[in-house]
N, C-alpha and C. Protein backbone atom coordinates (compact mmCIF):
# COMPACT_ATOMS: atom_id res chain seq x y z
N UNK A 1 -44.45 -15.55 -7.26
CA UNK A 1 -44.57 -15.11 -8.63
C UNK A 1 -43.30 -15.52 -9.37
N UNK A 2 -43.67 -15.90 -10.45
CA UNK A 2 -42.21 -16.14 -11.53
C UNK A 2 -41.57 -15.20 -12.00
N UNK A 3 -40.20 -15.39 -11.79
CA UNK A 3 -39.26 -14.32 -12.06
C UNK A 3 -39.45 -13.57 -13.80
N UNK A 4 -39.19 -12.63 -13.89
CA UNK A 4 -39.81 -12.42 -15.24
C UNK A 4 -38.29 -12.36 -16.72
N UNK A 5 -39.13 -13.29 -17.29
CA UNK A 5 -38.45 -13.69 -18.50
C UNK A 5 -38.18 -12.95 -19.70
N UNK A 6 -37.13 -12.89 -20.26
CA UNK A 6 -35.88 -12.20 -20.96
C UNK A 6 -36.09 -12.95 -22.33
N UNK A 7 -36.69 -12.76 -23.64
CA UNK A 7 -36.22 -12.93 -24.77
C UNK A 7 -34.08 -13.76 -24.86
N UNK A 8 -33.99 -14.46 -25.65
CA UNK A 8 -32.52 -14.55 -25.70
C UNK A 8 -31.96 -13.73 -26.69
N UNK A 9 -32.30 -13.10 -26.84
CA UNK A 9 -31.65 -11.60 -27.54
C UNK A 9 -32.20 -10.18 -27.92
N UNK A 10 -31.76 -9.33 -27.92
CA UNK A 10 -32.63 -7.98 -28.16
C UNK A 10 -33.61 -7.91 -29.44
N UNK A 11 -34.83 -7.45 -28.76
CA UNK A 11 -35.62 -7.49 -30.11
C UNK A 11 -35.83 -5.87 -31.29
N UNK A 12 -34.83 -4.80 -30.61
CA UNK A 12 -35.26 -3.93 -31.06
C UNK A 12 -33.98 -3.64 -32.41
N UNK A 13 -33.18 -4.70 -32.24
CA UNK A 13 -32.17 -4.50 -33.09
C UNK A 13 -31.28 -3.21 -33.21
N UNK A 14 -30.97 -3.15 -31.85
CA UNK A 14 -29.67 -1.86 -31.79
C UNK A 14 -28.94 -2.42 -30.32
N UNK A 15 -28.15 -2.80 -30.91
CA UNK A 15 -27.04 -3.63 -29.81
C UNK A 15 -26.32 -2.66 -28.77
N UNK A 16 -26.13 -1.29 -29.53
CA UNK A 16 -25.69 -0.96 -28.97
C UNK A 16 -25.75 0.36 -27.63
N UNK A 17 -27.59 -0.18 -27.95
CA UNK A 17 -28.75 0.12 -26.62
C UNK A 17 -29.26 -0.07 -25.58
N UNK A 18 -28.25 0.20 -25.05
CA UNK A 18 -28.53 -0.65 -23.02
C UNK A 18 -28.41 -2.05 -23.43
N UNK A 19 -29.78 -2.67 -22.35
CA UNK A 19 -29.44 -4.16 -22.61
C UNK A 19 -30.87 -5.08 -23.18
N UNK A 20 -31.06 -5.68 -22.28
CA UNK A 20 -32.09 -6.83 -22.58
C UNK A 20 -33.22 -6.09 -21.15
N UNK A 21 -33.39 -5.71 -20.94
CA UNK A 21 -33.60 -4.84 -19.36
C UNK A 21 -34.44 -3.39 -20.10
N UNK A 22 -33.85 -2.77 -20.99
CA UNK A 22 -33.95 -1.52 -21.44
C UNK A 22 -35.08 -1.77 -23.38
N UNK A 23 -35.28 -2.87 -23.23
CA UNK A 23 -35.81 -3.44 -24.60
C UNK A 23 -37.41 -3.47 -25.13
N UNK A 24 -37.44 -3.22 -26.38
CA UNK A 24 -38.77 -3.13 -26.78
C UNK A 24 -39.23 -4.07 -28.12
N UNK A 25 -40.49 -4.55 -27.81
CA UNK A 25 -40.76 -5.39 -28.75
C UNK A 25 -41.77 -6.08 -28.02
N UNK A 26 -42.58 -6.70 -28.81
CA UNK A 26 -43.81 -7.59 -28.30
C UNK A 26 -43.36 -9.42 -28.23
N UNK A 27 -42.93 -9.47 -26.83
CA UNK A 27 -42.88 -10.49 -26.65
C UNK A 27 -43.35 -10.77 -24.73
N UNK A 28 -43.65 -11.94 -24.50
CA UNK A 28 -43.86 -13.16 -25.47
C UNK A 28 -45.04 -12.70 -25.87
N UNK A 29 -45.13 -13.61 -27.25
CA UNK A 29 -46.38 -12.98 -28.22
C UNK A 29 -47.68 -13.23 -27.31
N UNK A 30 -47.67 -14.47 -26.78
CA UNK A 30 -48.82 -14.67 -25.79
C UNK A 30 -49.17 -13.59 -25.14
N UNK A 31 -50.04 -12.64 -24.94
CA UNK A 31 -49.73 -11.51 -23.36
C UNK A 31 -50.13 -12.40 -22.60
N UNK A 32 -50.81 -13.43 -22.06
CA UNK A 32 -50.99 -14.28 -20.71
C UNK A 32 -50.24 -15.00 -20.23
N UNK A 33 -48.94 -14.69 -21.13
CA UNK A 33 -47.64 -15.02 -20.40
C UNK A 33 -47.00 -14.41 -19.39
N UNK A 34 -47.30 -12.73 -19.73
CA UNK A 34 -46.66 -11.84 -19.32
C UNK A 34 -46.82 -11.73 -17.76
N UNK A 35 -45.99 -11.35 -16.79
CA UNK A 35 -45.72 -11.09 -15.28
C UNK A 35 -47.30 -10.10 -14.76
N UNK A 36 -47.20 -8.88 -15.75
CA UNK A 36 -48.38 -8.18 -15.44
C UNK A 36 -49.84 -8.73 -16.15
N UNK A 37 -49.82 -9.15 -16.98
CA UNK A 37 -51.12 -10.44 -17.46
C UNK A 37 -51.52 -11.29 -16.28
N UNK A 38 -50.43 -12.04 -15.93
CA UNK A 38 -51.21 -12.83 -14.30
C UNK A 38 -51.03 -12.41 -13.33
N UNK A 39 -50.50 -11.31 -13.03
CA UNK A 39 -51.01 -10.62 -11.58
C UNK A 39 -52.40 -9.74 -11.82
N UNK A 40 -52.51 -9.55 -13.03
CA UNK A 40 -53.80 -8.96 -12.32
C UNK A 40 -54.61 -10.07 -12.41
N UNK A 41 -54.84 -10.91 -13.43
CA UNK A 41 -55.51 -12.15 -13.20
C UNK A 41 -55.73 -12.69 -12.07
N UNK A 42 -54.34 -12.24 -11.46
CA UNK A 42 -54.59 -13.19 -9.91
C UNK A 42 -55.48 -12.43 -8.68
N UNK A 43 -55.38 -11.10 -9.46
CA UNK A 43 -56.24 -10.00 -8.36
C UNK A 43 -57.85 -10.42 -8.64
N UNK A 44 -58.04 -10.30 -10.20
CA UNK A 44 -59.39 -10.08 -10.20
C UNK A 44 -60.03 -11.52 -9.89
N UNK A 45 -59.34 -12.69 -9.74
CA UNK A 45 -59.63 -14.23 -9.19
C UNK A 45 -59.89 -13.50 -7.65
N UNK A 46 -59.12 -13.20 -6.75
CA UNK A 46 -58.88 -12.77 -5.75
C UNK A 46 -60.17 -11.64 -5.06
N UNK A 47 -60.86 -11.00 -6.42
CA UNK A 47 -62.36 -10.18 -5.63
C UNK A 47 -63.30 -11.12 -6.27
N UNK A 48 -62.97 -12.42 -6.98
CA UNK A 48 -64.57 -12.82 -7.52
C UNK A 48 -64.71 -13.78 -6.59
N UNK A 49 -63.79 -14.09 -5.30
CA UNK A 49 -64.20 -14.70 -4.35
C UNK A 49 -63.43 -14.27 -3.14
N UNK A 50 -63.84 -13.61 -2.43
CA UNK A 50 -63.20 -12.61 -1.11
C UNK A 50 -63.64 -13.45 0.17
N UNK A 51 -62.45 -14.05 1.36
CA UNK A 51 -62.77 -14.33 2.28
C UNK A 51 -63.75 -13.97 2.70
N UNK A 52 -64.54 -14.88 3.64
CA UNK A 52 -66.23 -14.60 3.91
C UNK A 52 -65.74 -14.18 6.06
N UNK A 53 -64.84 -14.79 6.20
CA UNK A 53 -63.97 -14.55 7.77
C UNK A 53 -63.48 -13.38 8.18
N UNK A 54 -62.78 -12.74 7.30
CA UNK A 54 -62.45 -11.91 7.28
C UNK A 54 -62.26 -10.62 6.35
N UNK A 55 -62.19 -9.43 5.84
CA UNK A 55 -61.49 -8.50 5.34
C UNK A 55 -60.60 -8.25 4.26
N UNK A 56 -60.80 -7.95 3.20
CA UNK A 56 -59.86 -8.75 2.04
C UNK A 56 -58.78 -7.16 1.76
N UNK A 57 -57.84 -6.91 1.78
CA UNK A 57 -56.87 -6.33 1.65
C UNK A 57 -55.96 -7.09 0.29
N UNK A 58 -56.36 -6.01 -0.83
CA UNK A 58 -56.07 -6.36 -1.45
C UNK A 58 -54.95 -5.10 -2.36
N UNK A 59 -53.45 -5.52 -3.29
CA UNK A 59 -52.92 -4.32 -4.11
C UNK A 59 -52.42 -4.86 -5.31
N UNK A 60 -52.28 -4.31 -5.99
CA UNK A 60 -52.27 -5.02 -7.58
C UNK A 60 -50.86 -3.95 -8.27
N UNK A 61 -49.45 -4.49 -7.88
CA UNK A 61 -48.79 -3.73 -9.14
C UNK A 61 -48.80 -4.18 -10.13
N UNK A 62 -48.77 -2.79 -11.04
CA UNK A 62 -48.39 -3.31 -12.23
C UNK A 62 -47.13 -2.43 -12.90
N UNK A 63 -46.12 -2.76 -13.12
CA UNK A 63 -44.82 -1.29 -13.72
C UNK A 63 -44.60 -1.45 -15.06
């Protein structure tokens, strides 16, 4: 999975509010950019075709 990506500056405009870590704002504007956008994507790819061999063990975070 790709490490998850950081705006280059705070979007909530109070600097002097934690960091880039602690931040709010809608980015990236895309949501199918977002870390939790393609993991679950990758889950629900993951039951619309379930090994036929074996047992599918499957867990989906999302935080």
């Amino acid at each position: 999975m790709a490490p998850q990506n950081m705006p280059p500056r705070k979007l909530n405009r109070a600097p002097e509010y934690g960091s880039r870590n602690t931040d709010w704002g809608a980015w990236p504007e895309d949501e199918r950019q977002t870390i939790d956008y393609r993991t679950a994507d990758y889950c629900i790819k993951a039951l619309e075709s379930p090994p036929v061999d074996r047992p599918l063990f499957l867990v989906c975070g999302i935080f």
